[in-house]
Protein backbone atom coordinates (compact mmCIF):
# COMPACT_ATOMS: atom_id res chain seq x y z
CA UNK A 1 16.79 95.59 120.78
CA UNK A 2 15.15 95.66 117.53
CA UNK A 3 13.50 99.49 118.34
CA UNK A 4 16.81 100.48 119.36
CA UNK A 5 18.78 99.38 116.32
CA UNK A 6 15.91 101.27 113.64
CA UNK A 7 16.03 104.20 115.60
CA UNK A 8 19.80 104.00 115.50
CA UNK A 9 19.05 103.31 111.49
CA UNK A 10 17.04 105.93 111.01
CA UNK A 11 19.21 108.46 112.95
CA UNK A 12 22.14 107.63 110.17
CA UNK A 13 19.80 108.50 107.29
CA UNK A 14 18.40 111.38 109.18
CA UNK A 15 22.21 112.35 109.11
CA UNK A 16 22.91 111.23 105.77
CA UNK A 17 20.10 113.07 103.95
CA UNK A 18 21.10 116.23 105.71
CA UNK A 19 25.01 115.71 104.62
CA UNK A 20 23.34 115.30 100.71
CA UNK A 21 21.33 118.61 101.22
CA UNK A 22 23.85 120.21 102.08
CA UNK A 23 26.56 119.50 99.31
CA UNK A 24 23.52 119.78 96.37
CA UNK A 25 22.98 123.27 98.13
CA UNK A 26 26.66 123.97 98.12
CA UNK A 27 27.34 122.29 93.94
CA UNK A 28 24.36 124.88 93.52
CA UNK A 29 25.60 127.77 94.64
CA UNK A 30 28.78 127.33 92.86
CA UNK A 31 27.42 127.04 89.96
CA UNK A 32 24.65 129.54 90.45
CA UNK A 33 27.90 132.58 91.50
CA UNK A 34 30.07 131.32 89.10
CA UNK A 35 27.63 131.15 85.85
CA UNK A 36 27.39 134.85 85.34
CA UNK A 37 23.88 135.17 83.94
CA UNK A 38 22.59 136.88 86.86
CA UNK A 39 24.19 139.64 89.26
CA UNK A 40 25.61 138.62 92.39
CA UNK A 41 25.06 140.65 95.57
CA UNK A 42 27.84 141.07 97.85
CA UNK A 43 26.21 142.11 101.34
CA UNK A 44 29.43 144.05 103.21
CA UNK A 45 28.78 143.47 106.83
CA UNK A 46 31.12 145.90 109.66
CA UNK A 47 32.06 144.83 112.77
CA UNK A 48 34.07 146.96 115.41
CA UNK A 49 36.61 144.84 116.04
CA UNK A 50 38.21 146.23 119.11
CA UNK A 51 35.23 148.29 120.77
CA UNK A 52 36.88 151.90 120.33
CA UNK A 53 34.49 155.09 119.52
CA UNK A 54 37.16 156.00 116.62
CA UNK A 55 36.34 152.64 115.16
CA UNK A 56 32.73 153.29 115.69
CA UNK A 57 32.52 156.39 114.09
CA UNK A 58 34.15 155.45 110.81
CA UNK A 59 31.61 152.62 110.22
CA UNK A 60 28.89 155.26 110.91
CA UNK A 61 30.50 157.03 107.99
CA UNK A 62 30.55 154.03 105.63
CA UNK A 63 28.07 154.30 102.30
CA UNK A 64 27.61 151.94 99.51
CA UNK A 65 30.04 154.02 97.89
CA UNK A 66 32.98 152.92 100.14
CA UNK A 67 32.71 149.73 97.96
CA UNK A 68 32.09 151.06 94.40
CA UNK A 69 35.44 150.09 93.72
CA UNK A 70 35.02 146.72 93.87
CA UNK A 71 32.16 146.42 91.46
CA UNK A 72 34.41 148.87 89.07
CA UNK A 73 36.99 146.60 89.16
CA UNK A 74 34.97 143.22 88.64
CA UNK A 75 33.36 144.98 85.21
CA UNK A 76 36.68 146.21 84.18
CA UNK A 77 38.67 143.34 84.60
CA UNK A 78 35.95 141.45 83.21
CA UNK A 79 35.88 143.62 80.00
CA UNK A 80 39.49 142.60 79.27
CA UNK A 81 38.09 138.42 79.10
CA UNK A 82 35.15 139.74 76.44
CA UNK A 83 32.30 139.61 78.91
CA UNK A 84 29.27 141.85 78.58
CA UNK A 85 29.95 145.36 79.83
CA UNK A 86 26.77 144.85 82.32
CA UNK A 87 27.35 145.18 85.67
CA UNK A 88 28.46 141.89 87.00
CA UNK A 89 28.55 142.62 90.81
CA UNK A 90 26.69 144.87 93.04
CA UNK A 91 28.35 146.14 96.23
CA UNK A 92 25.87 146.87 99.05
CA UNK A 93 26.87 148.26 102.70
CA UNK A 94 24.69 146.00 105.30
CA UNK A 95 23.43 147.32 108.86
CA UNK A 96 26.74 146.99 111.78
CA UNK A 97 26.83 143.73 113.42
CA UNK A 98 27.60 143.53 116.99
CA UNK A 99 28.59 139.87 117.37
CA UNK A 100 31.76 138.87 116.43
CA UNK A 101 32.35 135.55 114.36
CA UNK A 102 34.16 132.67 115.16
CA UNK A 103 38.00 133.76 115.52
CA UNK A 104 40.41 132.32 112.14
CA UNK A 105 42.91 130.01 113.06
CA UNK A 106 46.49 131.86 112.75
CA UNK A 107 48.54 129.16 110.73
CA UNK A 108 46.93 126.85 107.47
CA UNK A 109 46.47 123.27 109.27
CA UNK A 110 43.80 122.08 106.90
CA UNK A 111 42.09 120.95 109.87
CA UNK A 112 41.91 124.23 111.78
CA UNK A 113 40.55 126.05 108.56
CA UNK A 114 37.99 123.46 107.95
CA UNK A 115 36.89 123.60 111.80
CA UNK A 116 36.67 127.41 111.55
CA UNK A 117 35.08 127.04 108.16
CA UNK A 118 32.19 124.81 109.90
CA UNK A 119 32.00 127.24 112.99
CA UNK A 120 31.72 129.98 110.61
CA UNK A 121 28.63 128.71 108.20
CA UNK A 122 27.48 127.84 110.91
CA UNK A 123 27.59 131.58 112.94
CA UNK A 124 26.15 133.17 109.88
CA UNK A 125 23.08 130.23 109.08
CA UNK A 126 21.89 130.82 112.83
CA UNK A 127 21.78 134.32 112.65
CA UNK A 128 20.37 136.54 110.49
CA UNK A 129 20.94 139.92 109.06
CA UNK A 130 18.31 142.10 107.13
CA UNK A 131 19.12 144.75 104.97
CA UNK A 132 17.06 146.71 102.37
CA UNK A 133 17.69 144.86 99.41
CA UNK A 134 17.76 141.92 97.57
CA UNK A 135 19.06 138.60 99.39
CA UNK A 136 22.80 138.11 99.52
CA UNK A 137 24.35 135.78 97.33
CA UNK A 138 27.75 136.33 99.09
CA UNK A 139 28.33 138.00 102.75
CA UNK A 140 31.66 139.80 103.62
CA UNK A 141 32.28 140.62 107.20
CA UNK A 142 34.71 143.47 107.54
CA UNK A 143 36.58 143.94 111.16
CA UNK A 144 37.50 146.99 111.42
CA UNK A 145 40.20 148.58 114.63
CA UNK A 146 41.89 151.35 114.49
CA UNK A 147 44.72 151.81 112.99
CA UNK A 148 46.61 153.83 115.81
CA UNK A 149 46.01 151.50 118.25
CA UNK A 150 46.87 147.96 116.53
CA UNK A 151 49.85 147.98 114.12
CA UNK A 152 49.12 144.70 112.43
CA UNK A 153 46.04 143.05 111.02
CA UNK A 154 44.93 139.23 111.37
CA UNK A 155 44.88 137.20 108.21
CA UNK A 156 41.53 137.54 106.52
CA UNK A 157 40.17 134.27 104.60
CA UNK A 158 37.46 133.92 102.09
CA UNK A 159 35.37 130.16 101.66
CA UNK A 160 33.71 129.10 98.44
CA UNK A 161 31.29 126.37 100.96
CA UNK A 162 29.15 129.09 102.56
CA UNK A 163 30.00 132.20 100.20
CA UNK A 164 31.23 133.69 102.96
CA UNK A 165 34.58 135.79 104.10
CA UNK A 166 35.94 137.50 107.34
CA UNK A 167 38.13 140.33 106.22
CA UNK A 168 40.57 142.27 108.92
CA UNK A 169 40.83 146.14 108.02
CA UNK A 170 41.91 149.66 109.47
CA UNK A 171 39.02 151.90 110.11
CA UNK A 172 41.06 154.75 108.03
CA UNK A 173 40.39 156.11 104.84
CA UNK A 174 43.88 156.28 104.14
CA UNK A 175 43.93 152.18 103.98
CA UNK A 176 40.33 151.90 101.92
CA UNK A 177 42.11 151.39 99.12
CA UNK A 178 44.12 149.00 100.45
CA UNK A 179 40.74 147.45 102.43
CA UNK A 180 38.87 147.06 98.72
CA UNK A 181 42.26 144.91 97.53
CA UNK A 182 41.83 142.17 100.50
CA UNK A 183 37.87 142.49 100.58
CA UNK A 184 37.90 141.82 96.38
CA UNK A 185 40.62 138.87 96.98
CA UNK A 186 38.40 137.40 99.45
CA UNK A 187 35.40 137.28 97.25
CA UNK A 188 37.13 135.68 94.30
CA UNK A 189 38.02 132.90 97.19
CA UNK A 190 34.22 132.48 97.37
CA UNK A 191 33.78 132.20 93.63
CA UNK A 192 36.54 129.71 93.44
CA UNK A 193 39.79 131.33 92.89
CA UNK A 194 43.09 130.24 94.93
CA UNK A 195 45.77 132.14 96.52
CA UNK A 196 49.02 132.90 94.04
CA UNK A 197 51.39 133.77 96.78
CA UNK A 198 54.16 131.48 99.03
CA UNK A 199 52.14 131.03 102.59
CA UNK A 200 55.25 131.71 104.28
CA UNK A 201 56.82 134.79 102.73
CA UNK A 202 54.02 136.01 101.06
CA UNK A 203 55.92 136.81 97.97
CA UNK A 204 53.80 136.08 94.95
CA UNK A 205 53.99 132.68 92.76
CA UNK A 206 55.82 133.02 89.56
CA UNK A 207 54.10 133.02 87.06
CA UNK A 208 50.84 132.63 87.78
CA UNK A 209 50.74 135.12 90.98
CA UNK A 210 51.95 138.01 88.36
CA UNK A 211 50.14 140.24 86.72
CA UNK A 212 52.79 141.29 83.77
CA UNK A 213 54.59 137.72 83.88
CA UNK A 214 56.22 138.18 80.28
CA UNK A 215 57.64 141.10 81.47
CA UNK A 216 61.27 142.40 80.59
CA UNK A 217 63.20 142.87 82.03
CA UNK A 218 60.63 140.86 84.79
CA UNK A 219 60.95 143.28 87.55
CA UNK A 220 59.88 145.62 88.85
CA UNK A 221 56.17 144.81 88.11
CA UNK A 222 54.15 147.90 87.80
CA UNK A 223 50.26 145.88 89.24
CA UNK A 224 50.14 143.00 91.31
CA UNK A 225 47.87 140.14 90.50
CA UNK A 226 44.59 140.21 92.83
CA UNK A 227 45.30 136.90 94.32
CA UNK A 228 49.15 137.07 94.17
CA UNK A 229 48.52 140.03 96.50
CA UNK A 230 50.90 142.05 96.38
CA UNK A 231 53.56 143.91 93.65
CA UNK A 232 56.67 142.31 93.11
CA UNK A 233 60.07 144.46 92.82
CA UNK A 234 62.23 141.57 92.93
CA UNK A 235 62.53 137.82 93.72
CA UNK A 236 62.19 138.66 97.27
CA UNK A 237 60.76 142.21 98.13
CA UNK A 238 57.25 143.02 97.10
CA UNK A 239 54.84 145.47 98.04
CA UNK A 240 50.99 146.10 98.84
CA UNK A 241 49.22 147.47 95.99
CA UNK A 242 47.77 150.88 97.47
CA UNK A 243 44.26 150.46 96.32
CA UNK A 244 42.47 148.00 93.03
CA UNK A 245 43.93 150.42 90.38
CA UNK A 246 47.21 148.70 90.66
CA UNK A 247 45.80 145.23 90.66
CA UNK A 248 44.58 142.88 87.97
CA UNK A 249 42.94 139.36 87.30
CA UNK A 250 45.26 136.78 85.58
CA UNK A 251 44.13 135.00 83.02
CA UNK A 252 44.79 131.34 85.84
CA UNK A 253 42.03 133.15 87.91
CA UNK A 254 39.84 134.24 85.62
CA UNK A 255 39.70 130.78 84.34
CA UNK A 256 39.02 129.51 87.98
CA UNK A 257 36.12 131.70 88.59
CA UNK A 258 34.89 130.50 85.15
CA UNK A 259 35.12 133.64 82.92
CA UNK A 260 36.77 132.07 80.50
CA UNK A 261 37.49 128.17 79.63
């Protein structure tokens, strides 16, 4: 009886130390991404999400430069908030993965997302992917189907614990634009920054999901906010920016992801 209970003892630390590992690891990271004396590489990871040869072929044709964007728009955003004019983010295309990760739940139930969040972390920690660079401070996996065959796109999510985010795409290079706007919004979710939209009509917060929200007359806006998401025209019709040109950080997100106090 007395075996049994300091095996039983020693289990629960066993447990416990693992459970403190883990959150230093994770306080580390988020205050190793979000410190910006170093650059952080973002590893860009496609899938085929739906098995076609169309889909296929345009990740064969994906470069590095597919994702230039990004990085352009992290130094010139963070330009306007007086940080060095060094390049902040580097954008680097990783090798096709053929396994697909552990589905999103469709609605927000906290406890759905923070299931998925653990099956997640825990898809990417047991497998790993080597490309020919440095290590990956943050890993975006882009699904890509083709856009003739599937009209509408899953909703893509982005988690600070695990620096990790599943984005949903067209395999078209008339939406990469639009692809670079949700991959971007996804990896200021990793460094910390919230959504700025209504969950259910996915209309943009006022004021804090608008990028002009002094404005006047208010509407229509000309940019959208990055993690408002889209470019309001009125109190209830907005649109998808077409690519990060028409998008901007606010000053509530820059503050989240720590560019500014």
């Amino acid at each position: 009886m007395a075996s049994s209970r300091f095996f039983r003892q020693l289990r629960i630390l066993a447990l416990l130390f693992v459970l403190l590992v883990v959150a230093v690891d994770a306080w580390l990271a988020k205050a190793r991404t979000t410190d910006w004396n170093d650059p952080l590489w973002v590893v860009v990871y496609p899938i085929n999400g739906d098995s076609r040869s169309s889909t296929s072929a345009y990740i064969g044709n994906l470069t590095d430069d597919t994702f230039l964007p990004v990085r352009d728009f992290i130094a010139r955003e963070a330009g306007r908030y007086g940080l060095p004019g060094n390049e902040l983010v580097h954008i680097r295309l990783g090798p096709e993965i053929h396994e697909i990760p552990p589905v999103p739940p469709s609605g927000r139930n906290v406890f759905s997302v923070g299931l998925w969040s653990l099956q997640l972390r825990y898809w990417v920690m047991r497998t790993r992917w080597r490309y020919d660079g440095p290590p990956a401070d943050i890993r975006i996996f882009v699904k890509f189907y083709d856009d003739e065959w599937r009209s509408q796109l899953a909703h893509s999510l982005g988690l600070q614990k695990g620096l990790v985010g599943v984005v949903n795409a067209f395999a078209s290079r008339a939406y990469a634009g639009r692809t670079n706007v949700v991959l971007t919004h996804e990896l200021l979710h990793t460094l910390g920054a919230t959504d700025k939209y209504n969950l259910n009509s996915n209309q943009p917060v006022y004021p804090a999901g608008y990028a002009e929200p002094d404005r006047r007359p208010l509407y229509p806006q000309s940019t959208a906010e990055i993690m408002g998401g889209r470019i309001p025209e009125s109190d209830t019709r907005s649109v998808m920016p077409a690519s990060l040109r028409d998008t901007v950080i606010g000053s509530i997100t820059a503050r989240e992801i720590r560019w500014v106090n």
